[in-house]
C-alpha atoms as a PDB file:
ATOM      1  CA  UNK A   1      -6.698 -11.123  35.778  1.00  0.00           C
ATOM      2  CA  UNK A   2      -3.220  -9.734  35.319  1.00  0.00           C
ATOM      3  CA  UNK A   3      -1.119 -12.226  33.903  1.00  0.00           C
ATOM      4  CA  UNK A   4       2.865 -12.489  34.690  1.00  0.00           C
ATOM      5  CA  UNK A   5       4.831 -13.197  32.131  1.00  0.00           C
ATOM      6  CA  UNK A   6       8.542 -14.226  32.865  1.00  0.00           C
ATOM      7  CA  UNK A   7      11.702 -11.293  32.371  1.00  0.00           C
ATOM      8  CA  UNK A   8      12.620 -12.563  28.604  1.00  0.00           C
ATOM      9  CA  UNK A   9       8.877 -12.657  27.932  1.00  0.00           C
ATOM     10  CA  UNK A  10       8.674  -9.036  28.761  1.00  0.00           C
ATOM     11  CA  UNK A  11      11.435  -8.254  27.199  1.00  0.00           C
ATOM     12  CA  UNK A  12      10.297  -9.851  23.999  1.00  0.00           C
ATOM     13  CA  UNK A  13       7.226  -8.231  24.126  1.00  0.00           C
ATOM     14  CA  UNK A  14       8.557  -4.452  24.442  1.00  0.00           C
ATOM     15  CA  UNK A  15      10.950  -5.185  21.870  1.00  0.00           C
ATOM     16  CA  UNK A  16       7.976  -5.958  19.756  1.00  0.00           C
ATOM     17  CA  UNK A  17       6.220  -3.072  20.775  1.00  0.00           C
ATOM     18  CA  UNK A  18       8.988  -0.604  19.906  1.00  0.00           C
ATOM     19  CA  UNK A  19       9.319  -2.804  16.714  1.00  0.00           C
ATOM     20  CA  UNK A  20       5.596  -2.020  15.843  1.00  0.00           C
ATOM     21  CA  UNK A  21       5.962   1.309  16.870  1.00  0.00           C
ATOM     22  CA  UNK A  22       8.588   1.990  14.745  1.00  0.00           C
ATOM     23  CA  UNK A  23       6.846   0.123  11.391  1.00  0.00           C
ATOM     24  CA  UNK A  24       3.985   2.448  11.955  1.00  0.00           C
ATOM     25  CA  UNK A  25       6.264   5.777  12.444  1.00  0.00           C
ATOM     26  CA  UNK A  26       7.362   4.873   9.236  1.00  0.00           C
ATOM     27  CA  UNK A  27       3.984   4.201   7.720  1.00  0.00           C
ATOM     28  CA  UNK A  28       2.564   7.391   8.741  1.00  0.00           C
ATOM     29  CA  UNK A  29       5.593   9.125   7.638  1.00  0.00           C
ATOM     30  CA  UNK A  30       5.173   7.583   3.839  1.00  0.00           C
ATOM     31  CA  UNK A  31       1.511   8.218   4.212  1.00  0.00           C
ATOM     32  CA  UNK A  32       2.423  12.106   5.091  1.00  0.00           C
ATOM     33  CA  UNK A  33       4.830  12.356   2.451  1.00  0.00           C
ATOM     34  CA  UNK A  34       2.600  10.850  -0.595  1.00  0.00           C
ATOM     35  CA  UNK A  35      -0.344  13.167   0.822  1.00  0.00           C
ATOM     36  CA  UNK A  36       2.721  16.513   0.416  1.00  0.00           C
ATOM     37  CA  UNK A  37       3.162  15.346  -2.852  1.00  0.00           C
ATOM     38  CA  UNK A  38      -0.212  14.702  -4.165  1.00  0.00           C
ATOM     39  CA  UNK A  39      -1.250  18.562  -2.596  1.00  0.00           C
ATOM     40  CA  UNK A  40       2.043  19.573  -4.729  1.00  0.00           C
ATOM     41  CA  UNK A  41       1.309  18.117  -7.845  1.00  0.00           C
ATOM     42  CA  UNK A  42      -2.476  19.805  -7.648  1.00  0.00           C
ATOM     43  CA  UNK A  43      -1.519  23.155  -6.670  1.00  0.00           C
ATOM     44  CA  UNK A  44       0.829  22.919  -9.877  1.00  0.00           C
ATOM     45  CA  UNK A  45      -1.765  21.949 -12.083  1.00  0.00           C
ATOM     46  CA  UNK A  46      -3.815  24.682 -10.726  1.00  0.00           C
ATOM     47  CA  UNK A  47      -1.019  27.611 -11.294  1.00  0.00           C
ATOM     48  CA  UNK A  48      -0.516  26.185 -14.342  1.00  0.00           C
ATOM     49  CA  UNK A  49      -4.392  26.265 -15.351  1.00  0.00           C
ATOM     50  CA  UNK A  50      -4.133  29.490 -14.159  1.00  0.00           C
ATOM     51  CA  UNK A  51      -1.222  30.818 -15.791  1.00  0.00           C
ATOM     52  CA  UNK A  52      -2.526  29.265 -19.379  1.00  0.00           C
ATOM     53  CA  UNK A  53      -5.786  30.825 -19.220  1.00  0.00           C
ATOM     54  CA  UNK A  54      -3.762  34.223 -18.219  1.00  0.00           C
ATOM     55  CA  UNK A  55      -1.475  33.650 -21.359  1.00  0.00           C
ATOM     56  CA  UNK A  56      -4.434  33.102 -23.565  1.00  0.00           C
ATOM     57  CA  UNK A  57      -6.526  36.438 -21.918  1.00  0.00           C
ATOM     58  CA  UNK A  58      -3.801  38.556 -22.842  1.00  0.00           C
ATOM     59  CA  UNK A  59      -2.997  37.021 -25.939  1.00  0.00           C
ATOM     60  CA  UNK A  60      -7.021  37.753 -27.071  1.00  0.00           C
ATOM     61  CA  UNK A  61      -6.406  41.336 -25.372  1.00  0.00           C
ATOM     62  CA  UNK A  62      -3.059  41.923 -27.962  1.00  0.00           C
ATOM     63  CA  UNK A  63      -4.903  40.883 -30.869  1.00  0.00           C
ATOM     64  CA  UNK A  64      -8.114  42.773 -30.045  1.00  0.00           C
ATOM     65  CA  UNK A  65      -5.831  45.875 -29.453  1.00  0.00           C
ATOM     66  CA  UNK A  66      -3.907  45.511 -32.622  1.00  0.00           C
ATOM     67  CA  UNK A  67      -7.127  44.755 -35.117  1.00  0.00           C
ATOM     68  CA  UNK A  68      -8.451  48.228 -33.437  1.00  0.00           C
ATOM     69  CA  UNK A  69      -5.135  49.916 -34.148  1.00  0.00           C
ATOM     70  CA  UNK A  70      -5.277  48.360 -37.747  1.00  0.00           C
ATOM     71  CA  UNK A  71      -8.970  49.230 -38.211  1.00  0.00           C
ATOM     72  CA  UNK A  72      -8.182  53.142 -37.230  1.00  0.00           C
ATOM     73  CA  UNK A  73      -5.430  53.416 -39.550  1.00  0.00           C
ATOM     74  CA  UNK A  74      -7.575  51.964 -42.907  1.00  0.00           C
END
């Protein structure tokens, strides 16, 4: 059963459609941005992790190597 609906009717409803389309371009496109940032703002944490415990490595390295130096010389 195919029911016809009159020209303004139609009209009406494709305007709605592209309406809805439209509202839900825009929701995906808020969805995609939040999930950009949230993948941004973990990958910094990580390089930062990262670059902390690399700070701290060769900071324990440098002292290691200048107790040794210190411990040849007494």
């Amino acid at each position: 059963m195919t029911a016809t609906y009159s020209k303004s009717r139609q009209q009406a409803e494709t305007a709605f459609g592209n309406l809805q389309t439209e509202f839900f371009a825009k929701n995906n496109a808020a969805e995609e941005l939040a999930s950009m940032a949230q993948a941004r703002d973990a990958k910094t944490i990580r390089l930062r992790e990262a670059r902390l415990a690399r700070e701290r490595a060769d900071r324990a390295s440098a002292t290691s190597a200048l107790l040794a130096k210190r411990s040849k010389s007494s």
